[in-house]
Protein backbone atom coordinates (compact mmCIF):
# COMPACT_ATOMS: atom_id res chain seq x y z
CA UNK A 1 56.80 163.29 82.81
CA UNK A 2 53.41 163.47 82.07
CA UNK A 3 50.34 161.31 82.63
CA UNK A 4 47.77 160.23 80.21
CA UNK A 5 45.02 162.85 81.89
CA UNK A 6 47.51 165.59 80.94
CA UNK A 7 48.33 164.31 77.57
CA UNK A 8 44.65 163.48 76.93
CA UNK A 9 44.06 166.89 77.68
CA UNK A 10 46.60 169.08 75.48
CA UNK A 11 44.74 166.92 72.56
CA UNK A 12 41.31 168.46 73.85
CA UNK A 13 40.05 164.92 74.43
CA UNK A 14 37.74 164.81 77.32
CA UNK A 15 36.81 161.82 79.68
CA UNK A 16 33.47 161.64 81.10
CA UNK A 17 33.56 161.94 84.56
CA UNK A 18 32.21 158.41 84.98
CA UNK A 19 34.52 156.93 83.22
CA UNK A 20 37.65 158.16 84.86
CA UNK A 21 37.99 155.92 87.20
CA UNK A 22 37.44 152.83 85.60
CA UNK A 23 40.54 154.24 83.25
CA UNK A 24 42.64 154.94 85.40
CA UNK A 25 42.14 151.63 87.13
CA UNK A 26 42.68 149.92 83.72
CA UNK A 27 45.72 152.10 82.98
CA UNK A 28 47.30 151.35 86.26
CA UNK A 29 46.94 147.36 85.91
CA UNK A 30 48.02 147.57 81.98
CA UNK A 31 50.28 150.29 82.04
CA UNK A 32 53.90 151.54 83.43
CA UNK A 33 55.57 154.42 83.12
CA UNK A 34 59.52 154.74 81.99
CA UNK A 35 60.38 155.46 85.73
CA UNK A 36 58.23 152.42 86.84
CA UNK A 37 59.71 149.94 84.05
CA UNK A 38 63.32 151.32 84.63
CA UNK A 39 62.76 150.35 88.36
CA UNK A 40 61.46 147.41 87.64
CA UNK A 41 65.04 146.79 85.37
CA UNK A 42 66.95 148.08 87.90
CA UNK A 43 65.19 145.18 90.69
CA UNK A 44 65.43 142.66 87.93
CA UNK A 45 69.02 143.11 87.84
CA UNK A 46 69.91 143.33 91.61
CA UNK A 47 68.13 139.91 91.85
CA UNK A 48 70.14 138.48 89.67
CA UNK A 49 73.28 139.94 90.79
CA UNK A 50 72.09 138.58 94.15
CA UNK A 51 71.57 135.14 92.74
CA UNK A 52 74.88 134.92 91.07
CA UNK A 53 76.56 135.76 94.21
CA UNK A 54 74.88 133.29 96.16
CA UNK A 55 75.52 130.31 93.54
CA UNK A 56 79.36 131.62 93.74
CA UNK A 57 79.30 131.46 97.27
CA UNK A 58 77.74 128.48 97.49
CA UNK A 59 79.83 126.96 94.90
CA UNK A 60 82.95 128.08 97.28
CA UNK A 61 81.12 126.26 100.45
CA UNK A 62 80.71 123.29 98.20
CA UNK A 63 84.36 122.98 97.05
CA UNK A 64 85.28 124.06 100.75
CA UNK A 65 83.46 121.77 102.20
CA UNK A 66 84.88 118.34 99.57
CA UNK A 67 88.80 120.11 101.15
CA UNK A 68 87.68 119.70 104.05
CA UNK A 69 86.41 116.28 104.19
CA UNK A 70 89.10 115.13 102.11
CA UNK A 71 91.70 116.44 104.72
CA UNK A 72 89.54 114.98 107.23
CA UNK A 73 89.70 111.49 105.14
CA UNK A 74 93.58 111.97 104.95
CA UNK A 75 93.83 112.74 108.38
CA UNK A 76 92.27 109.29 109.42
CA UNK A 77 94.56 107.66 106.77
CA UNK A 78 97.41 109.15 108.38
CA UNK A 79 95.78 108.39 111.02
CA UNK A 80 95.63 104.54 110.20
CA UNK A 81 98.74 104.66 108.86
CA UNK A 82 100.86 105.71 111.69
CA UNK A 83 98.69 103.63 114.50
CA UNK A 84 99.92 100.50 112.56
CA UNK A 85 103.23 102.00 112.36
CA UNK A 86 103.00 101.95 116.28
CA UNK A 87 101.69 98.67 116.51
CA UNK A 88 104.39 96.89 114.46
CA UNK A 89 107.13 98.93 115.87
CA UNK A 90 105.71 97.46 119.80
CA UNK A 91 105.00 93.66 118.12
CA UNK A 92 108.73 93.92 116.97
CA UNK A 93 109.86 95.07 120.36
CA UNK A 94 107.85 92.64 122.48
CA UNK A 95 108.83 89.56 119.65
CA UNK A 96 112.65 90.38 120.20
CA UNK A 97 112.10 91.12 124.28
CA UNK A 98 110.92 87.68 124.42
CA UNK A 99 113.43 86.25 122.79
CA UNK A 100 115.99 87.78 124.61
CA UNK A 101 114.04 86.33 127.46
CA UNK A 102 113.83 82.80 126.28
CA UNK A 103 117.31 82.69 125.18
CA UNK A 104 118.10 83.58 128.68
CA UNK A 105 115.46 81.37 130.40
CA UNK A 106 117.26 78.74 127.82
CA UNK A 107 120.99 79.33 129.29
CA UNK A 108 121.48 77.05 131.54
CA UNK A 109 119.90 73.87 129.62
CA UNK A 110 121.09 72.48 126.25
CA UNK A 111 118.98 70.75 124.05
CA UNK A 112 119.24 67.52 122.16
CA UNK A 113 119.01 68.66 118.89
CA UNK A 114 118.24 72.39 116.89
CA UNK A 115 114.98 71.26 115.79
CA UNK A 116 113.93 70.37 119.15
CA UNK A 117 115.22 73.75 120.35
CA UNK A 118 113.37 76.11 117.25
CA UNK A 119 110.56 73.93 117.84
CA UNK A 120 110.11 74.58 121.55
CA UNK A 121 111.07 78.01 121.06
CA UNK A 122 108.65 78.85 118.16
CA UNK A 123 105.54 77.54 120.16
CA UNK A 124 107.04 79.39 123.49
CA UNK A 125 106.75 82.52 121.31
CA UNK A 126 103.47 82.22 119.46
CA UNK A 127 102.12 81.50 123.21
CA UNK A 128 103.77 84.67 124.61
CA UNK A 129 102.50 86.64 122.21
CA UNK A 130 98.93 85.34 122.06
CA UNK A 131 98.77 86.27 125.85
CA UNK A 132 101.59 88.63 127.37
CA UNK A 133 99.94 88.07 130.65
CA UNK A 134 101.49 84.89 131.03
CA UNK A 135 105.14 84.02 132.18
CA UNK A 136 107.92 82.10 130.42
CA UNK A 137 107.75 79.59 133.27
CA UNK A 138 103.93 79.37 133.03
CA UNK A 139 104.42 78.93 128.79
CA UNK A 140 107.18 76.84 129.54
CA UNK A 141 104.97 74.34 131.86
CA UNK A 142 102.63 74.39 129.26
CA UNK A 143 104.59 73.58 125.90
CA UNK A 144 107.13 71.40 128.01
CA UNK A 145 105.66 69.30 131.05
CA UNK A 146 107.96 68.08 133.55
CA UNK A 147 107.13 64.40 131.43
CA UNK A 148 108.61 65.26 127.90
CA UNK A 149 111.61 67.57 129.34
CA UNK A 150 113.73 64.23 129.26
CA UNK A 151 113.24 64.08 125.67
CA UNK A 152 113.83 67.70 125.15
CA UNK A 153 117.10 68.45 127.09
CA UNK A 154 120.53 66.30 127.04
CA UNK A 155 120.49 66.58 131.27
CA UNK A 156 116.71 65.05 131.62
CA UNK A 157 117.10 62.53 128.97
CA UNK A 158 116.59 59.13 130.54
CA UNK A 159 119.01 56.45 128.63
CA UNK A 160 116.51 54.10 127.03
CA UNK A 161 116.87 50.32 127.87
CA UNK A 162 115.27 48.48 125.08
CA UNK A 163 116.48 46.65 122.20
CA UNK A 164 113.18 45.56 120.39
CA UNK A 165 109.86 47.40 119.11
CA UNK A 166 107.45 48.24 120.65
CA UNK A 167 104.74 45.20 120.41
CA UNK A 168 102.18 42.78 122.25
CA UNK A 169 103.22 40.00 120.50
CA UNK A 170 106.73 39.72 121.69
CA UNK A 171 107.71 37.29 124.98
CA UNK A 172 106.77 39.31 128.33
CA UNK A 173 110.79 39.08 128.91
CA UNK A 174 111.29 40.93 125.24
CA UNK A 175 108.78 43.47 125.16
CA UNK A 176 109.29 46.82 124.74
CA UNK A 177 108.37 48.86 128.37
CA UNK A 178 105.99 51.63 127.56
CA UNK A 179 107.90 54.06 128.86
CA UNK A 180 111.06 53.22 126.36
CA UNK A 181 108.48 53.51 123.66
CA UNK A 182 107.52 57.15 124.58
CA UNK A 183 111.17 57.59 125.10
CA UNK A 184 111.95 56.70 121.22
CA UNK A 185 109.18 59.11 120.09
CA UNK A 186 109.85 62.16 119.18
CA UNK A 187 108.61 65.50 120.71
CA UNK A 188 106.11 66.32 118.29
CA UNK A 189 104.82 63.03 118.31
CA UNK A 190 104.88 63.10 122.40
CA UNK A 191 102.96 66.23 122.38
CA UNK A 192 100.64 64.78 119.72
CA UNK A 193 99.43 62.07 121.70
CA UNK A 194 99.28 63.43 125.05
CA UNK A 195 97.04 66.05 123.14
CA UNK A 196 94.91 63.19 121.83
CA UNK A 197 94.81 60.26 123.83
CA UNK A 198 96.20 60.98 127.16
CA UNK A 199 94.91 57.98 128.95
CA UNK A 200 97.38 56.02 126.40
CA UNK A 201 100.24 58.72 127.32
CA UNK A 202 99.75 57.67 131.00
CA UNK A 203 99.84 54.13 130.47
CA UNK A 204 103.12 54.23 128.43
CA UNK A 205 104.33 56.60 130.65
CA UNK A 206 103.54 54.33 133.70
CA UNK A 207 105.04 51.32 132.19
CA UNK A 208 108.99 51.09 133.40
């Protein structure tokens, strides 16, 4: 290939000497030749090829990376899923341990009626499983004090000796004792009041 100084010269045109320099500076900064511009292609095109593959590998990062959380995302549903699984299959097991264990702590005692007995036995349960630390006797104590037990089984059930209501206007020899008064009431309505006025629980409970 040749330059402009050769081509320049074949047509007999001659550059000053003075001036040759200051072309071939402005050649230089204006001008490529076909080897320079097909290089320049050539660069142009690994660039882009070098672009495209890093947007495709990118992209496959990208749509790598959205699996991956969203295995990680099913993973702690699964997760989730199978801890609460667990947790109802123990809840089910401790519910029916305890009442196996109340039905045996309940053997030897009958009592009076089935509501009494699904009453005591659904507040026994709620309190074992609110704190499995405790013991049936302890839960027991506390849902059924020695106090109310005669109301709640036929073998501590006192017979009651009164005929009239309870009331402060009948004769001293016809009033009702306070202790036949509590007997008459029913368990709910024992626990109800020793809950809220236990000084009045006492006194009925005092008066024979």
């Amino acid at each position: 290939m040749q330059n402009y100084e050769q081509i320049l010269a074949e047509l007999e045109i001659e550059i000053p000497e003075d001036k040759k320099e200051p072309l071939r500076k402005a050649w230089n900064q204006n001008y490529k030749t076909i080897a320079d511009y097909n290089k320049q292609v050539e660069k142009a095109k690994r660039i882009k090829s070098e672009v495209e593959e890093a947007k495709r590998t990118l992209e496959q990062k990208q749509a790598e990376l959205k699996e991956a959380v969203s295995l990680k995302e099913q993973a702690e549903t699964l997760k989730q899923q199978l801890q609460e699984v667990r947790d109802a299959r123990i809840k089910l097991i401790n519910e029916q341990t305890n009442k196996e264990n109340l039905r045996k702590f309940f053997s030897g005692k009958k009592f009076i009626n089935s509501i009494t007995e699904n009453e005591v036995n659904r507040q026994m349960l709620e309190a074992l499983e609110e704190d499995n630390t405790k013991s049936i006797e302890e839960v027991f104590d506390e849902i059924v004090p020695p106090e109310l037990r005669e109301s709640v089984f036929v073998s501590d059930r006192a017979i009651p000796a009164f005929t009239t209501k309870f009331n402060q206007n009948q004769p001293p020899e016809q009033k009702e004792k306070g202790i036949d008064k509590l007997n008459s009431m029913s368990l709910s309505e024992k626990m109800l009041l020793r809950k809220n006025d236990v000084g009045q629980y006492k006194r009925l409970q005092r008066d024979k």
